[in-house]
C-alpha atoms as a PDB file:
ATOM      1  CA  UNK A   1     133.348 107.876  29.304  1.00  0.00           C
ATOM      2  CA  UNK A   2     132.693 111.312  27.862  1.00  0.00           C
ATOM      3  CA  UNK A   3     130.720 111.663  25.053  1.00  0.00           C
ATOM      4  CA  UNK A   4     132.226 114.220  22.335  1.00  0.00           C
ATOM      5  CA  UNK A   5     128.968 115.489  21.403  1.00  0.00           C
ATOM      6  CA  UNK A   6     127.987 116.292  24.908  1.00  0.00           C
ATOM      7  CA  UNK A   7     131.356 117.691  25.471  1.00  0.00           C
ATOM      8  CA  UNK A   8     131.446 119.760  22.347  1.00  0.00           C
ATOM      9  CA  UNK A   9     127.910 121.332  23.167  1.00  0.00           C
ATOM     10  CA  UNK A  10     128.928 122.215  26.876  1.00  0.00           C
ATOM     11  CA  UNK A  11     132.662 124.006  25.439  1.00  0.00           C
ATOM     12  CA  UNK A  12     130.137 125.785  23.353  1.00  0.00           C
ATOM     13  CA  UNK A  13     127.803 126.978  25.914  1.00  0.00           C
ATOM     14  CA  UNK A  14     131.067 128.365  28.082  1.00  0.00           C
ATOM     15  CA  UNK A  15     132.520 130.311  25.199  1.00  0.00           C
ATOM     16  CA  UNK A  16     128.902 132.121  24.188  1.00  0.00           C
ATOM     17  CA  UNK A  17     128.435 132.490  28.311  1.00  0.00           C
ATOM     18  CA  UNK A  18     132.396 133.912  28.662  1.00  0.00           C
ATOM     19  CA  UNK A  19     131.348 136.489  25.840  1.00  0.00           C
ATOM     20  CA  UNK A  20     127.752 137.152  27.902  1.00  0.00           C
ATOM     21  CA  UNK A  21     130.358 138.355  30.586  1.00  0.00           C
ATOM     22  CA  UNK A  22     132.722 139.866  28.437  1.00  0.00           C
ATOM     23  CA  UNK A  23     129.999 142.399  27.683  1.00  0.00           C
ATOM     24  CA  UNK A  24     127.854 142.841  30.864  1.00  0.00           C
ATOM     25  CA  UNK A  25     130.674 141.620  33.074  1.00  0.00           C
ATOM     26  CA  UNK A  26     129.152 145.075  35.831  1.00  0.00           C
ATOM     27  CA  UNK A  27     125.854 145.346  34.875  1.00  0.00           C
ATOM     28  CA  UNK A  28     124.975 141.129  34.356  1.00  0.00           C
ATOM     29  CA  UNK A  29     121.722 140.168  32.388  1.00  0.00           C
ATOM     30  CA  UNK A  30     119.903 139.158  34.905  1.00  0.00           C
ATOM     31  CA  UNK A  31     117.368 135.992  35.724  1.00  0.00           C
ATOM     32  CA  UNK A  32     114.840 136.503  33.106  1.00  0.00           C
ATOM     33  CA  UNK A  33     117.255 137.324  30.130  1.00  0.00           C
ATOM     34  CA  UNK A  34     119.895 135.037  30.275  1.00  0.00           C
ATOM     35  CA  UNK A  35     117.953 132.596  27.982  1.00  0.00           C
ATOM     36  CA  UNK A  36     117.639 135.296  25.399  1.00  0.00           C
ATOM     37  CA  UNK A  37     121.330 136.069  25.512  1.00  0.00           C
ATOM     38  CA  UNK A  38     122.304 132.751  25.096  1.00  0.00           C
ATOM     39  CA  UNK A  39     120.414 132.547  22.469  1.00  0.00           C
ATOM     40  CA  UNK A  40     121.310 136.183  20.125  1.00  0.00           C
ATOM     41  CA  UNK A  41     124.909 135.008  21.400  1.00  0.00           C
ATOM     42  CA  UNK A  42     124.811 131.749  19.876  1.00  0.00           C
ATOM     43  CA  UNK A  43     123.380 133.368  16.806  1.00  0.00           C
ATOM     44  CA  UNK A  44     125.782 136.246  16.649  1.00  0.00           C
ATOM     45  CA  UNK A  45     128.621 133.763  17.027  1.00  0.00           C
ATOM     46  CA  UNK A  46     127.456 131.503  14.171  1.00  0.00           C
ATOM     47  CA  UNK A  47     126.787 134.709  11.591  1.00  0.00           C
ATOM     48  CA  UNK A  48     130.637 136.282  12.365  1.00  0.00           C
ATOM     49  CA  UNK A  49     131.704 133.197  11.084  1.00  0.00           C
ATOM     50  CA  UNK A  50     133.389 131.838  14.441  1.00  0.00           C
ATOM     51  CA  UNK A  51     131.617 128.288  14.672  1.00  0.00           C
ATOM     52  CA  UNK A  52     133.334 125.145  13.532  1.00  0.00           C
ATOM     53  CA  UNK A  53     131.503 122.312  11.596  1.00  0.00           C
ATOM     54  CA  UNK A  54     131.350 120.377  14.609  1.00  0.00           C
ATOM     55  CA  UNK A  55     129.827 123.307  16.925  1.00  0.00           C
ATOM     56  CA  UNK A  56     127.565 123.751  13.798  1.00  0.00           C
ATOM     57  CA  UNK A  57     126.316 119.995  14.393  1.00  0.00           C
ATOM     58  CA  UNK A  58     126.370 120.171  18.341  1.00  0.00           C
ATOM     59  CA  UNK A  59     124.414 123.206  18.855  1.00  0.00           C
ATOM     60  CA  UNK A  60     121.335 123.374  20.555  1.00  0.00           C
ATOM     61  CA  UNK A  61     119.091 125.648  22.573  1.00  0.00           C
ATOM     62  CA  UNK A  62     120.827 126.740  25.687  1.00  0.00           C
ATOM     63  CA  UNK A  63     118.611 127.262  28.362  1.00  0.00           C
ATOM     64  CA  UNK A  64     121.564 127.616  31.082  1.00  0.00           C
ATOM     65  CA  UNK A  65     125.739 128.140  30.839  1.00  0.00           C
ATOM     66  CA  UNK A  66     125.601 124.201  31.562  1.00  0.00           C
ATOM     67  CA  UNK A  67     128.008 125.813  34.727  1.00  0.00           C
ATOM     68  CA  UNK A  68     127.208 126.891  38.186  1.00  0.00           C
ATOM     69  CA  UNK A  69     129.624 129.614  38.259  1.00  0.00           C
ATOM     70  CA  UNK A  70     129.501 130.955  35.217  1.00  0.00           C
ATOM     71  CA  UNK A  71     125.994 131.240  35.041  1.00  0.00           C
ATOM     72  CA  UNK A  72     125.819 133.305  38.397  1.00  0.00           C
ATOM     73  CA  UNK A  73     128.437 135.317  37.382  1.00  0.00           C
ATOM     74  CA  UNK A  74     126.114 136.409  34.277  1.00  0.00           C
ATOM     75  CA  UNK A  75     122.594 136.397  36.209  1.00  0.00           C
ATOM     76  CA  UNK A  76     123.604 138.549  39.189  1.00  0.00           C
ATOM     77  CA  UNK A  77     127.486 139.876  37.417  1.00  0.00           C
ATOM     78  CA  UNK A  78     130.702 139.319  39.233  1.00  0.00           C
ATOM     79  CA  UNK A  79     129.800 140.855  42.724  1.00  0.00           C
ATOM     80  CA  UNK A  80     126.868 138.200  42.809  1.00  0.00           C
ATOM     81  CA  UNK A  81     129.454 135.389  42.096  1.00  0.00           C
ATOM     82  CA  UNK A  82     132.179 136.933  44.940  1.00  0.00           C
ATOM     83  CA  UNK A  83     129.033 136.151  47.085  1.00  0.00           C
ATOM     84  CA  UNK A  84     127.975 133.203  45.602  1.00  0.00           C
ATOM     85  CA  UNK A  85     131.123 131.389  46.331  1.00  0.00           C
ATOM     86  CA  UNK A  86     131.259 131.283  49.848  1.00  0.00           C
ATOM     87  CA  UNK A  87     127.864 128.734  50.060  1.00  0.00           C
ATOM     88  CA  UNK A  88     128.875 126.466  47.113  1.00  0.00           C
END
């Protein structure tokens, strides 16, 4: 049984990690920085007023995109996922 808390926080993390890619979806942010992004995205998403009450309650540091794909696809950009995908 799924938890909607859990499944709340890991919609969450996708949507700030889809906008990660929406940005740097050539250039990626790299190994080291994709804790920072996650986190000024989260922020940045809460202050333009785009966070329900129940995102509001669920949030939490993200250390990862809680999602194999999408967090290669923002640590090495969309050429590292093309060869990602292959070994998964």
């Amino acid at each position: 049984m799924l938890k909607s808390r859990s499944v709340w926080g890991r919609l969450l993390s996708w949507e700030i990690t889809l906008r990660i890619l929406r940005d740097h979806w050539i250039t990626r942010v790299g190994f080291d920085n994709l804790t920072t992004s996650l986190t000024r995205y989260t922020g940045d998403y809460f202050q333009e007023g785009s966070g329900s009450e129940t995102e509001r309650l669920v949030v939490s540091y993200f250390g990862t995109a809680l999602n194999d794909y999408l967090e290669t696809a923002a640590t090495l950009g969309f050429t590292g996922l093309v060869c990602y995908i292959p070994f998964w």
